[in-house]
PDB file of N, CA and C in Angstrom:
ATOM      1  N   UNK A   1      22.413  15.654  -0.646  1.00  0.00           N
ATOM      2  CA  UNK A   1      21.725  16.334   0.425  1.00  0.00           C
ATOM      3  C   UNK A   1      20.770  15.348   1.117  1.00  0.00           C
ATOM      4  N   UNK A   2      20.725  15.583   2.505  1.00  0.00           N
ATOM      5  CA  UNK A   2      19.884  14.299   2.971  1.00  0.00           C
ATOM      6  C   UNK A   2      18.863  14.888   3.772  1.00  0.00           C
ATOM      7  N   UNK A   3      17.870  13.960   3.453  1.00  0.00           N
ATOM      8  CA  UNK A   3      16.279  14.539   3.705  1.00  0.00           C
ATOM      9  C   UNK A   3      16.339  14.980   5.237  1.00  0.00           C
ATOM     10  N   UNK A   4      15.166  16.049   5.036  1.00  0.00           N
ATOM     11  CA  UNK A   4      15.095  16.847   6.162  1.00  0.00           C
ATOM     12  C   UNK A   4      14.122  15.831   7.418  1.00  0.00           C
ATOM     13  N   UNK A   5      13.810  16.129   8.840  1.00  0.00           N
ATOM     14  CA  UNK A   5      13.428  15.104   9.690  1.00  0.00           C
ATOM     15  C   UNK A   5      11.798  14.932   9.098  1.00  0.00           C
ATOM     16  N   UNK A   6      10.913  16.200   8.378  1.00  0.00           N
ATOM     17  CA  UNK A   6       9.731  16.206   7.459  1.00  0.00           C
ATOM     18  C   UNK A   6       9.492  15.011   6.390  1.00  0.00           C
ATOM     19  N   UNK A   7      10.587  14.626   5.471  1.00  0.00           N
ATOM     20  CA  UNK A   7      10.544  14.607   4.482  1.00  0.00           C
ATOM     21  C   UNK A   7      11.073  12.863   4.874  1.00  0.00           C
ATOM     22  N   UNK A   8      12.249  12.575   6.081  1.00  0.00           N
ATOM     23  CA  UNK A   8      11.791  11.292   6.492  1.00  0.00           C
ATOM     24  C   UNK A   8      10.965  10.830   7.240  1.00  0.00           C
ATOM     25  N   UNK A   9       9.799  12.100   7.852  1.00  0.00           N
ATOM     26  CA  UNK A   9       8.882  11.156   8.148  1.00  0.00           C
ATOM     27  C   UNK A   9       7.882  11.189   7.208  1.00  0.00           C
ATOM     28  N   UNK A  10       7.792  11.299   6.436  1.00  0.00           N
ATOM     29  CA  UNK A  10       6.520  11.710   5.016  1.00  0.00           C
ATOM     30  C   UNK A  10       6.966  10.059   4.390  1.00  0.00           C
ATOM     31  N   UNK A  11       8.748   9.489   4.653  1.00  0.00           N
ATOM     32  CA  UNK A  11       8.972   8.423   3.795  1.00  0.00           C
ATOM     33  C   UNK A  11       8.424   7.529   4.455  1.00  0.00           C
ATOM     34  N   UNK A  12       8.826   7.515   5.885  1.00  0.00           N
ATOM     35  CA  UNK A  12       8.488   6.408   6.235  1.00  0.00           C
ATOM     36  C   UNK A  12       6.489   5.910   6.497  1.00  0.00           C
ATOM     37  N   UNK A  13       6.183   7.066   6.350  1.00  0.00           N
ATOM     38  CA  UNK A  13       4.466   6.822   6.889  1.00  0.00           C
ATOM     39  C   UNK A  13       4.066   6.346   5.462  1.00  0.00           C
ATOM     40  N   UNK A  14       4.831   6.845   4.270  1.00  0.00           N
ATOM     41  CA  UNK A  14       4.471   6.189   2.899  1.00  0.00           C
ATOM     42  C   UNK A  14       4.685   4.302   2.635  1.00  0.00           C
ATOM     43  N   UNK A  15       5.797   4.622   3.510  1.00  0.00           N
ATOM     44  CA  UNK A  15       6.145   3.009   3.225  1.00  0.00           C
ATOM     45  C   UNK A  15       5.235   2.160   4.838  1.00  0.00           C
ATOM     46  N   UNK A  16       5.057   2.924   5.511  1.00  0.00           N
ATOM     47  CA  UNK A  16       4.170   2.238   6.732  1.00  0.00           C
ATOM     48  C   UNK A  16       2.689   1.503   6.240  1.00  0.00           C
ATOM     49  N   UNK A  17       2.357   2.793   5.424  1.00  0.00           N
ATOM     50  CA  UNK A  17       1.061   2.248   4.440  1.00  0.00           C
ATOM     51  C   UNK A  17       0.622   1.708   3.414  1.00  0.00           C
ATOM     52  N   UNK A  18       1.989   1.763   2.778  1.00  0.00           N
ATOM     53  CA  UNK A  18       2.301   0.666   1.683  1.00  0.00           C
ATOM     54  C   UNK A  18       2.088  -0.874   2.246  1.00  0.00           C
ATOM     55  N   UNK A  19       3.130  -0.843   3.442  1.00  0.00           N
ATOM     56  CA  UNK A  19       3.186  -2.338   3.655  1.00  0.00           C
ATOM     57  C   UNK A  19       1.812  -2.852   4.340  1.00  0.00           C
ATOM     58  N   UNK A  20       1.289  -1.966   5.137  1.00  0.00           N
ATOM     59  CA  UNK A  20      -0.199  -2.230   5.520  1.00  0.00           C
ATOM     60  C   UNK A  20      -1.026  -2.573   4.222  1.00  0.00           C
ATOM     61  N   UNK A  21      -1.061  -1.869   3.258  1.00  0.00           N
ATOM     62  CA  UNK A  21      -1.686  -2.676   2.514  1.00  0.00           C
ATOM     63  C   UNK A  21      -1.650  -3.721   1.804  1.00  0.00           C
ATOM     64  N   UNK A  22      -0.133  -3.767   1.530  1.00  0.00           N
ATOM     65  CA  UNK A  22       0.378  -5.341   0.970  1.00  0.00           C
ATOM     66  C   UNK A  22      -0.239  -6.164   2.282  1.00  0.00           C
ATOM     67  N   UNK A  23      -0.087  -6.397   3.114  1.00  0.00           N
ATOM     68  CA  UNK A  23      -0.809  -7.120   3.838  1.00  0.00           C
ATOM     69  C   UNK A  23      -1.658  -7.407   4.241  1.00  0.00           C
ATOM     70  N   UNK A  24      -2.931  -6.315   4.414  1.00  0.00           N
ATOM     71  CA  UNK A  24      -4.108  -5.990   4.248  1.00  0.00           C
ATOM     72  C   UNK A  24      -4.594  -7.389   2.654  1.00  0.00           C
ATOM     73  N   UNK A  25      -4.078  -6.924   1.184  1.00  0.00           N
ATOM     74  CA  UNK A  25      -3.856  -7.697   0.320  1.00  0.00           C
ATOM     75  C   UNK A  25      -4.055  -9.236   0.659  1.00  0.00           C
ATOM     76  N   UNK A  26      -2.870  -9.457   1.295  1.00  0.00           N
ATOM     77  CA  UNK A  26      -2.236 -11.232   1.564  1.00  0.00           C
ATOM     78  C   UNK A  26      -3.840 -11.603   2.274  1.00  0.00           C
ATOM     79  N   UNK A  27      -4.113 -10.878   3.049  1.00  0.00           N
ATOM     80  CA  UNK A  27      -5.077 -11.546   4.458  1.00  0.00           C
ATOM     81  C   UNK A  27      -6.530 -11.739   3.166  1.00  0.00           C
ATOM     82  N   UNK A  28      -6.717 -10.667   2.312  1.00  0.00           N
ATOM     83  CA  UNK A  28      -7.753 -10.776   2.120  1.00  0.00           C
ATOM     84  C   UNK A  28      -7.801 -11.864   0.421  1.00  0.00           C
ATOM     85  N   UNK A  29      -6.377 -11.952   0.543  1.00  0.00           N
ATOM     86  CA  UNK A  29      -6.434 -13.379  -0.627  1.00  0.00           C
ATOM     87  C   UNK A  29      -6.623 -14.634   0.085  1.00  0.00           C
ATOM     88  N   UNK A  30      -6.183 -14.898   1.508  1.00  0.00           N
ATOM     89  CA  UNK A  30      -6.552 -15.921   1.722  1.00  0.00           C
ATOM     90  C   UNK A  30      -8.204 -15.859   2.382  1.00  0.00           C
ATOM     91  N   UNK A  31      -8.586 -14.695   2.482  1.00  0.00           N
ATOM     92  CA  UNK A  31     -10.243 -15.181   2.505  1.00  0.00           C
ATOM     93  C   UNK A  31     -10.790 -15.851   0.968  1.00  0.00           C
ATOM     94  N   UNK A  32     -10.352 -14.958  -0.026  1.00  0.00           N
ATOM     95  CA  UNK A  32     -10.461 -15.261  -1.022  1.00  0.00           C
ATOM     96  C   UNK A  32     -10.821 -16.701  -1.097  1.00  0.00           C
ATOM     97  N   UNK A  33      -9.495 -17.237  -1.069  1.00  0.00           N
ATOM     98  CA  UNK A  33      -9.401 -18.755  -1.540  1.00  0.00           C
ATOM     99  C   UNK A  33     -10.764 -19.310  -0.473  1.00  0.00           C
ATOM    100  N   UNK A  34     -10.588 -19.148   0.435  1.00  0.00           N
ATOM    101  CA  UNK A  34     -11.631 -19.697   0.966  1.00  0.00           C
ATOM    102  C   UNK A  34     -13.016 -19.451   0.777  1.00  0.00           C
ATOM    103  N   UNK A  35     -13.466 -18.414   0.764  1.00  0.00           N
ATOM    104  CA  UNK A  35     -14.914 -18.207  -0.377  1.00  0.00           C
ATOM    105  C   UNK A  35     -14.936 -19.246  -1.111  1.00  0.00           C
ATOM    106  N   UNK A  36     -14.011 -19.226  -2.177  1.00  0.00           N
ATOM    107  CA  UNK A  36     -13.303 -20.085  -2.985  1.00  0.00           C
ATOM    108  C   UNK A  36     -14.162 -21.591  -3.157  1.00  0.00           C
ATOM    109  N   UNK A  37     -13.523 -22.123  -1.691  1.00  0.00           N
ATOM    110  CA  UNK A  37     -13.734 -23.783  -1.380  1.00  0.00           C
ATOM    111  C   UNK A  37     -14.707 -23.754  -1.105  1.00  0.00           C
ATOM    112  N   UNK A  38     -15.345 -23.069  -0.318  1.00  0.00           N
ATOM    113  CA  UNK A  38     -16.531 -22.655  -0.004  1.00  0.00           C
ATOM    114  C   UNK A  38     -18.070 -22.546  -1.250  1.00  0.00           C
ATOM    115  N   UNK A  39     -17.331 -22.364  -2.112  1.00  0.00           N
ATOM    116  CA  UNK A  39     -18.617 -22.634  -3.651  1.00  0.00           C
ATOM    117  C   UNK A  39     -18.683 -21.231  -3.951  1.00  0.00           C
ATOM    118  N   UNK A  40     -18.278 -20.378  -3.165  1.00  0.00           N
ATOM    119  CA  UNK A  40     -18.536 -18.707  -3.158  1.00  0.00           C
ATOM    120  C   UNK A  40     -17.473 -17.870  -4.056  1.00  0.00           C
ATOM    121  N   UNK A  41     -17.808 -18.134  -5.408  1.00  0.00           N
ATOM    122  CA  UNK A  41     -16.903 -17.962  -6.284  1.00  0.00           C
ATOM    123  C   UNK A  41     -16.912 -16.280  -6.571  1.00  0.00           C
ATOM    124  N   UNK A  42     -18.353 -15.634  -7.406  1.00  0.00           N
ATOM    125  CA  UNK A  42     -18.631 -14.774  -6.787  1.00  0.00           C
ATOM    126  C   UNK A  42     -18.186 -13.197  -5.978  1.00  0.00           C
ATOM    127  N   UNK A  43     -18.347 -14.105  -4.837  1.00  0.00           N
ATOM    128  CA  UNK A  43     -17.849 -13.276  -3.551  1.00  0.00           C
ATOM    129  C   UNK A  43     -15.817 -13.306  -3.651  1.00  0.00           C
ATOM    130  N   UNK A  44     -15.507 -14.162  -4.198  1.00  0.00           N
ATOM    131  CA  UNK A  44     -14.106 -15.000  -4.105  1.00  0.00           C
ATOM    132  C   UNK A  44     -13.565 -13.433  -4.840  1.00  0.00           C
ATOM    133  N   UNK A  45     -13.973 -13.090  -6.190  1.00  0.00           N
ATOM    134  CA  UNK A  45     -13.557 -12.948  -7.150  1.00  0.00           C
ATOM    135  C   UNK A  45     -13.862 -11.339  -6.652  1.00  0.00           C
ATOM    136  N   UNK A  46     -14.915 -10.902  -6.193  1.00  0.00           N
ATOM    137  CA  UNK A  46     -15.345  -9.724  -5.618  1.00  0.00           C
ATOM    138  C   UNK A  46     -14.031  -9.162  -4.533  1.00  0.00           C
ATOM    139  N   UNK A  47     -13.499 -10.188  -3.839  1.00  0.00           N
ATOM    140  CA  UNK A  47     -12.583 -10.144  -2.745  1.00  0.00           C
ATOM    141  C   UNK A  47     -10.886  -9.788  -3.357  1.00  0.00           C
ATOM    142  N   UNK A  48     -10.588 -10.309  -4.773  1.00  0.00           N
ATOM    143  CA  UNK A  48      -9.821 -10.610  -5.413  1.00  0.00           C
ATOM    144  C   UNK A  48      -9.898  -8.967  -6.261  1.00  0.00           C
ATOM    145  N   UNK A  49     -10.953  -8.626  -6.914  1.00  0.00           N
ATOM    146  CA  UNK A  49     -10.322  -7.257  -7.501  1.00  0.00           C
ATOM    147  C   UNK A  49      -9.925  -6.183  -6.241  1.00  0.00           C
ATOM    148  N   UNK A  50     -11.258  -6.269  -4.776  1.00  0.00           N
ATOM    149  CA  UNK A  50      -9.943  -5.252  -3.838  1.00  0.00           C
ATOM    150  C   UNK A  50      -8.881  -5.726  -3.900  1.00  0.00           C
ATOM    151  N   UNK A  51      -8.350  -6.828  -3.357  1.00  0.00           N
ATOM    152  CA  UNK A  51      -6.870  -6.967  -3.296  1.00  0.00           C
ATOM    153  C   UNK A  51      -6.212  -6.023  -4.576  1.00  0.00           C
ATOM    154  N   UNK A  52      -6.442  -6.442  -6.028  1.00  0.00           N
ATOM    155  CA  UNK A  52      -6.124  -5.802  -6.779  1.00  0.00           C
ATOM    156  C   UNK A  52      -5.744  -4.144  -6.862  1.00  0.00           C
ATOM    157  N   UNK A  53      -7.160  -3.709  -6.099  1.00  0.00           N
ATOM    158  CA  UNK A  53      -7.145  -1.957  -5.912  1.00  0.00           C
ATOM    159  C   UNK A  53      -5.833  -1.915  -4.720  1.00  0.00           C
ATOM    160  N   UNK A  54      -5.616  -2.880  -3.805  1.00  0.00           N
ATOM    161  CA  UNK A  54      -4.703  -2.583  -2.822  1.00  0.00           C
ATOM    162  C   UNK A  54      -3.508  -2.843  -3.216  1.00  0.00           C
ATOM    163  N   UNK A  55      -3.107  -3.564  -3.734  1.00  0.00           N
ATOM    164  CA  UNK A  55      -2.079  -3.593  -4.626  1.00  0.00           C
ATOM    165  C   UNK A  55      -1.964  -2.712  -5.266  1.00  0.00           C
ATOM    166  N   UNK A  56      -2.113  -1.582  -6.210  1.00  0.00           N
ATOM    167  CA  UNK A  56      -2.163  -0.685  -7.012  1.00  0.00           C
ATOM    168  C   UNK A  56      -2.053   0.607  -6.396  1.00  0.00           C
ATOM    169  N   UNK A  57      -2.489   0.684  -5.197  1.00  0.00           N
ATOM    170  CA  UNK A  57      -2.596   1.590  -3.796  1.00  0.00           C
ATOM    171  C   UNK A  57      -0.993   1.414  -3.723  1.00  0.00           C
ATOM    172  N   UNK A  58      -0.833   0.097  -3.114  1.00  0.00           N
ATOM    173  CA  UNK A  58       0.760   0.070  -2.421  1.00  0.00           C
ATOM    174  C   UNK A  58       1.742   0.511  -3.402  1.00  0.00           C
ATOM    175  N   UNK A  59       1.534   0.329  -4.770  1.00  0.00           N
ATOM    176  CA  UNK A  59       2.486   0.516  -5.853  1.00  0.00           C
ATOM    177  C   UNK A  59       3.181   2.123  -5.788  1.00  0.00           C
ATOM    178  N   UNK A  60       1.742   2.573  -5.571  1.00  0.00           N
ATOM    179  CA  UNK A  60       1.748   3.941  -5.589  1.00  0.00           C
ATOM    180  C   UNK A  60       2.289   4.292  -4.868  1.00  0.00           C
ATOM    181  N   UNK A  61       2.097   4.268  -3.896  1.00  0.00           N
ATOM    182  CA  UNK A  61       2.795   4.811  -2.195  1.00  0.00           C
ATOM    183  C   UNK A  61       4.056   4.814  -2.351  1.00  0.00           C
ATOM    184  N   UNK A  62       4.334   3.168  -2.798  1.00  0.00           N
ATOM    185  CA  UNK A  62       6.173   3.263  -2.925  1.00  0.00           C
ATOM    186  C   UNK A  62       6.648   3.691  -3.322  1.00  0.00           C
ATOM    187  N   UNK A  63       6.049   4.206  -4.785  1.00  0.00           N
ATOM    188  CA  UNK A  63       6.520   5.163  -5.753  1.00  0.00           C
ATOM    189  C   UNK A  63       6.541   6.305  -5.394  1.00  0.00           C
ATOM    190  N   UNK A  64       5.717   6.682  -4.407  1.00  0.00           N
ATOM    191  CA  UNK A  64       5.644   8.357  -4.019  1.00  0.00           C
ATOM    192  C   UNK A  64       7.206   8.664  -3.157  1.00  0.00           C
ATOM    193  N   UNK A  65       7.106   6.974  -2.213  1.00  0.00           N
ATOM    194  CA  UNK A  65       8.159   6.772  -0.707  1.00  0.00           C
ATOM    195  C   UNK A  65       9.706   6.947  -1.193  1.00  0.00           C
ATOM    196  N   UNK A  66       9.605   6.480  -2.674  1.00  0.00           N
ATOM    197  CA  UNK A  66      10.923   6.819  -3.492  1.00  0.00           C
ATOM    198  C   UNK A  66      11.286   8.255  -4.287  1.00  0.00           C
ATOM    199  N   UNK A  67      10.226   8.833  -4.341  1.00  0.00           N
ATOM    200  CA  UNK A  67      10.563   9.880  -4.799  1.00  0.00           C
ATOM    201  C   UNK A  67      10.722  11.170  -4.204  1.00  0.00           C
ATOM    202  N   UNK A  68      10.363  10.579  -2.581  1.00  0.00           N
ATOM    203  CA  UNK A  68      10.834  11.894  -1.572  1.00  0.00           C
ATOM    204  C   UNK A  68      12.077  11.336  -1.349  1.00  0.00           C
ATOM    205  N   UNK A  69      12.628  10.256  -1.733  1.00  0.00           N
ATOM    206  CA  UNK A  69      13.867  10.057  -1.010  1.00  0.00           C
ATOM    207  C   UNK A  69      14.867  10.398  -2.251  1.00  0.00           C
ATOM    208  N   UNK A  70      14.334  10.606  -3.421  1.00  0.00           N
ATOM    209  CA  UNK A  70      15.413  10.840  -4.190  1.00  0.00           C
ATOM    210  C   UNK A  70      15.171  12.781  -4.343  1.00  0.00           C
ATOM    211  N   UNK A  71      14.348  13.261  -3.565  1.00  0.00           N
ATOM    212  CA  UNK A  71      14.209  14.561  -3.166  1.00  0.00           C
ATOM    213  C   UNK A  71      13.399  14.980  -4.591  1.00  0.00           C
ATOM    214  N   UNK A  72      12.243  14.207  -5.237  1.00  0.00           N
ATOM    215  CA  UNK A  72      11.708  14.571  -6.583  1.00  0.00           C
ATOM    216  C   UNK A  72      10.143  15.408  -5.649  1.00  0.00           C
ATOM    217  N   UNK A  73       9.843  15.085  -4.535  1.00  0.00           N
ATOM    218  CA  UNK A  73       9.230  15.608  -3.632  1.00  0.00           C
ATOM    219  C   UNK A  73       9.053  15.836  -2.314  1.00  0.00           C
ATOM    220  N   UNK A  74       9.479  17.107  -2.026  1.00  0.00           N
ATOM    221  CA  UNK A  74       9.615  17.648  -0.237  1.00  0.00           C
ATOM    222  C   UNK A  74       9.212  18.204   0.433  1.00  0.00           C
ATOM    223  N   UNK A  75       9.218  18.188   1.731  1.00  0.00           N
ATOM    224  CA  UNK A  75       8.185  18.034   2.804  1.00  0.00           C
ATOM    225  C   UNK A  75       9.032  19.447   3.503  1.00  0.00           C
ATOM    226  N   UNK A  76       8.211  20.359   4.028  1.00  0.00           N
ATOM    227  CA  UNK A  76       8.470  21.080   4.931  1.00  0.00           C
ATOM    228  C   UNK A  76       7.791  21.209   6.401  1.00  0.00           C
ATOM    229  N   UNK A  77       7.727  22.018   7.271  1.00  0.00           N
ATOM    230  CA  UNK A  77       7.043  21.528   8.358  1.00  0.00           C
ATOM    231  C   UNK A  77       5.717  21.876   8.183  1.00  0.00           C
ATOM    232  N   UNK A  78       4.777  21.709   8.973  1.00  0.00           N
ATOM    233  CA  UNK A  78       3.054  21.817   7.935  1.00  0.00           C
ATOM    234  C   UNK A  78       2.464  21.960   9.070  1.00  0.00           C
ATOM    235  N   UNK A  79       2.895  22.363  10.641  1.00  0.00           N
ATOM    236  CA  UNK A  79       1.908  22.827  11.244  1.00  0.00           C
ATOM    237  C   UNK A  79       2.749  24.384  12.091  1.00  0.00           C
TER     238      UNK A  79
END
């Protein structure tokens, strides 16, 4: 059975914000490093567990983005 037009857009805004945050992630590792060189170890490492929380964010999402697509959760219309 293939997802209703709800339930692909519920996938795709999951995976829209997934990848925003993987990238969100990347940008804020390379501040990181630079704190980094900078002597701002600190701050480096402060910068480094968000990434972490955003990473853990995106994990999630995907996991949610896969499980409407294998129909383990569905979307009806909501307004």
């Amino acid at each position: 059975m293939r997802l209703n037009e709800y339930e692909h857009e519920l996938q795709r805004d999951l995976q829209s914000v997934a990848s925003d945050l993987r990238w969100s992630a990347v940008d804020l590792k390379r501040i990181a490093e630079q704190l980094r060189k900078s002597g701002n170890e600190a701050d480096a490492q402060s910068v480094l567990r968000s990434c972490e929380v955003l990473q853990s964010d995106e994990e999630r999402l995907q996991l949610y983005a896969r499980e409407v697509k294998a129909r383990a959760i569905s979307r009806t219309k909501i307004h």
